[in-house]
Protein backbone atom coordinates (compact mmCIF):
# COMPACT_ATOMS: atom_id res chain seq x y z
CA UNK A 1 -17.17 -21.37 47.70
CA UNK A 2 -16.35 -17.91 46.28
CA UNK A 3 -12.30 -19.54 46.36
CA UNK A 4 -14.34 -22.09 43.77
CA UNK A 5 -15.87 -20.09 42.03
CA UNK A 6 -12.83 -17.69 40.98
CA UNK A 7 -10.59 -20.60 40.17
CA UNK A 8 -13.23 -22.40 37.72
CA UNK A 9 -13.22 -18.72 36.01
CA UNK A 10 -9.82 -18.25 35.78
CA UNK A 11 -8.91 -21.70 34.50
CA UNK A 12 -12.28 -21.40 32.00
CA UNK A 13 -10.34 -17.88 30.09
CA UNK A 14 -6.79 -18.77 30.39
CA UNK A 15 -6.85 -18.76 26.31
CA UNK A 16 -9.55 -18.37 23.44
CA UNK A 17 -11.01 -20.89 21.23
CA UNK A 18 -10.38 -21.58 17.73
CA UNK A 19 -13.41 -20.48 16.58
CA UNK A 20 -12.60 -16.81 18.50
CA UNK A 21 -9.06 -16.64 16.54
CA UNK A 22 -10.86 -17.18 13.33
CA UNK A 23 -13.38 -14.56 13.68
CA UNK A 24 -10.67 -11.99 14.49
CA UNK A 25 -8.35 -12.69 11.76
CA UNK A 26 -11.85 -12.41 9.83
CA UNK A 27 -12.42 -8.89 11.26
CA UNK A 28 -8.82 -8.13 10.80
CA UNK A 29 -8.31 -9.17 7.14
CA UNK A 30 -12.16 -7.38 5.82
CA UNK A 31 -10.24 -3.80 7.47
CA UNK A 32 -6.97 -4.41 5.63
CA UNK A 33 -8.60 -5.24 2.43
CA UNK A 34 -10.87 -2.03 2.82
CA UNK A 35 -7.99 0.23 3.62
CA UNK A 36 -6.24 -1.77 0.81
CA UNK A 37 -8.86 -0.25 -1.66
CA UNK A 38 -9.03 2.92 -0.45
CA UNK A 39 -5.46 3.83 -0.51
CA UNK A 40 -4.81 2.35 -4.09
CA UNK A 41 -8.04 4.27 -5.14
CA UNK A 42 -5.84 7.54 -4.16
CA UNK A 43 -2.79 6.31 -5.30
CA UNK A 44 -3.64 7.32 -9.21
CA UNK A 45 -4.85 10.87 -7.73
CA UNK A 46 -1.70 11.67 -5.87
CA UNK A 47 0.19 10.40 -9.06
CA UNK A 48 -2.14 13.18 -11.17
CA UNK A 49 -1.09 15.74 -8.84
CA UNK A 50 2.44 15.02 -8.50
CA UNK A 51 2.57 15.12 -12.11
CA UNK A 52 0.68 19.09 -12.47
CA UNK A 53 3.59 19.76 -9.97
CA UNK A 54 6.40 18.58 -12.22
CA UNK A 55 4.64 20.07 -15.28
CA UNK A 56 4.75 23.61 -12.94
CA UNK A 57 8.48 23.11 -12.09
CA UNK A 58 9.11 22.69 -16.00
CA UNK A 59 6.99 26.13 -16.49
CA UNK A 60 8.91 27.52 -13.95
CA UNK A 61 12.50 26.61 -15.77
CA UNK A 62 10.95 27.32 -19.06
CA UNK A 63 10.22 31.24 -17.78
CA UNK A 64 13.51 31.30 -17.03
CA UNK A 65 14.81 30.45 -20.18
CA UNK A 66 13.13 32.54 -21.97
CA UNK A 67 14.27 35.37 -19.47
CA UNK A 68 17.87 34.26 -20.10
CA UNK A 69 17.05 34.47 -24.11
CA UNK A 70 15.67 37.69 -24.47
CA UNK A 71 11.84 36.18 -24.38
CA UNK A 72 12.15 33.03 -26.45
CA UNK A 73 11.15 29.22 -25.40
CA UNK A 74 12.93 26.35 -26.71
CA UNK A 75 12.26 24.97 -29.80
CA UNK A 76 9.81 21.40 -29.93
CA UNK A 77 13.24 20.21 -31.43
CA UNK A 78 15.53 21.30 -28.29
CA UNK A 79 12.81 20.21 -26.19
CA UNK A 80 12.61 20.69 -22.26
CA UNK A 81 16.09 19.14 -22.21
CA UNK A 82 17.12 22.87 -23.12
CA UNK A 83 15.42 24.38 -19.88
CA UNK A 84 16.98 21.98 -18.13
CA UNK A 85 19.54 23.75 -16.38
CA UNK A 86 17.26 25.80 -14.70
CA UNK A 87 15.17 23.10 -13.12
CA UNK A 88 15.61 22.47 -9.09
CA UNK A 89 18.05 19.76 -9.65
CA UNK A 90 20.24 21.62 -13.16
CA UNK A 91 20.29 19.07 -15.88
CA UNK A 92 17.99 16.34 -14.83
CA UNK A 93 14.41 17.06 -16.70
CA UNK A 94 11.84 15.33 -14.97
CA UNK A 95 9.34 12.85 -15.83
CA UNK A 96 5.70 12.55 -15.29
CA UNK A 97 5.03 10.60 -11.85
CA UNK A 98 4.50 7.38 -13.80
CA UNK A 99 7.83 7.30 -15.52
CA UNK A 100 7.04 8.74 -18.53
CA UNK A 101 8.89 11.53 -20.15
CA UNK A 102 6.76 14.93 -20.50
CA UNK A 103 5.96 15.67 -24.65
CA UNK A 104 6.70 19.61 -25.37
CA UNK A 105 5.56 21.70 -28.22
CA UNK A 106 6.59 24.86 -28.79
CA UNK A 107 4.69 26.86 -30.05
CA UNK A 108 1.62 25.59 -28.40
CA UNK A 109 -1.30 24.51 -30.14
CA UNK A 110 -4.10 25.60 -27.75
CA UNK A 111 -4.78 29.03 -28.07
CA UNK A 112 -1.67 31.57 -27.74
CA UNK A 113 0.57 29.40 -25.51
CA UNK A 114 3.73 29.64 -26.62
CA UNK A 115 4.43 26.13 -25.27
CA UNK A 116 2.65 23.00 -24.26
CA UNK A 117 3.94 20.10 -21.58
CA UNK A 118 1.62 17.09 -21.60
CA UNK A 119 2.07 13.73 -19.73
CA UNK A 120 0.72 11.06 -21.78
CA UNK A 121 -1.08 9.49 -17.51
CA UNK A 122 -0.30 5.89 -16.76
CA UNK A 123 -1.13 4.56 -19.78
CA UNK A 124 1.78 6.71 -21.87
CA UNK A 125 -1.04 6.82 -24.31
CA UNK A 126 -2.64 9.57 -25.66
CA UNK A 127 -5.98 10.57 -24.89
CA UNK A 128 -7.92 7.54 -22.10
CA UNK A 129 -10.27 8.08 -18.83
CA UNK A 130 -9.03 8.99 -15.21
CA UNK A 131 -5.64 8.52 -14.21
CA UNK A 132 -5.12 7.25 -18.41
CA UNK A 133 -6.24 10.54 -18.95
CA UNK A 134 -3.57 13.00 -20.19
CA UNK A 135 -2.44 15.89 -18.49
CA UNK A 136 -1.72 18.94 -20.40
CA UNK A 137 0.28 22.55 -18.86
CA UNK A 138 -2.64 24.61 -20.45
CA UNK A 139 -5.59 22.42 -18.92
CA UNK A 140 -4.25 21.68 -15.49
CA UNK A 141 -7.61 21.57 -13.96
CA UNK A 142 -9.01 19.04 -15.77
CA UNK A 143 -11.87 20.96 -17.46
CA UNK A 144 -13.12 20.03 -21.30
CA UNK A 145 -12.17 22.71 -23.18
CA UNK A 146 -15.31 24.02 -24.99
């Protein structure tokens, strides 16, 4: 009997039903599209951060510009092209982590900056909401300026 038993068992699991694939590619496909989500959702803020990293490389080659020119930034007309030299890679001026080339004013508008680097976000528009929203070398943290 228990020989019986073990055999109708065995022969009852050998595979799973239709109905129990269905429900696990259910399972399987809610989880990827919530991880889906959740990683684009960071996506934009790792782009916004990436891009206050390039804008602090540029700062960094600008300083040593003006080091190299007896304390003078380039001009909005020679733009960061003219730092470029000193960046990490000499020559190659980078671009905001959308694509976008960096705008530079020099002198700076906001208060006694003598230079400004803002990325235009992902819309290369000026002004917009979250990861739209521009990013400017004298407001990296994101505060309103009062």
């Amino acid at each position: 009997m228990f020989r019986n038993s073990k055999k109708l068992f065995v022969n009852r699991r050998a595979g799973m039903t239709l109905v129990e694939i269905m429900v696990v590619i259910t399972i399987i496909i809610t989880l990827m599209s919530v991880l889906a989500v959740a990683v684009l959702g960071r996506l934009d803020d790792a782009n916004a951060d990436m891009t206050k990293i390039r804008i602090g490389q540029l700062e960094q080659a600008l300083q040593m510009y003006a080091v190299k020119h007896k304390g003078k930034y380039p001009s909005t007309s020679q733009g960061l092209s003219a730092a470029g030299k000193y960046m990490p890679t000499p020559g190659e001026v980078p671009t905001d982590a959308w694509g976008n080339e960096f705008q530079y004013f020099s002198p700076g508008t906001h208060g006694s900056a003598e230079y400004e680097i803002v990325s235009l976000g992902k819309d290369g528009k000026e002004g917009g909401d979250d990861a739209s929203s521009d990013i400017q070398s004298w407001n990296l943290d994101g505060e309103e300026e009062e």
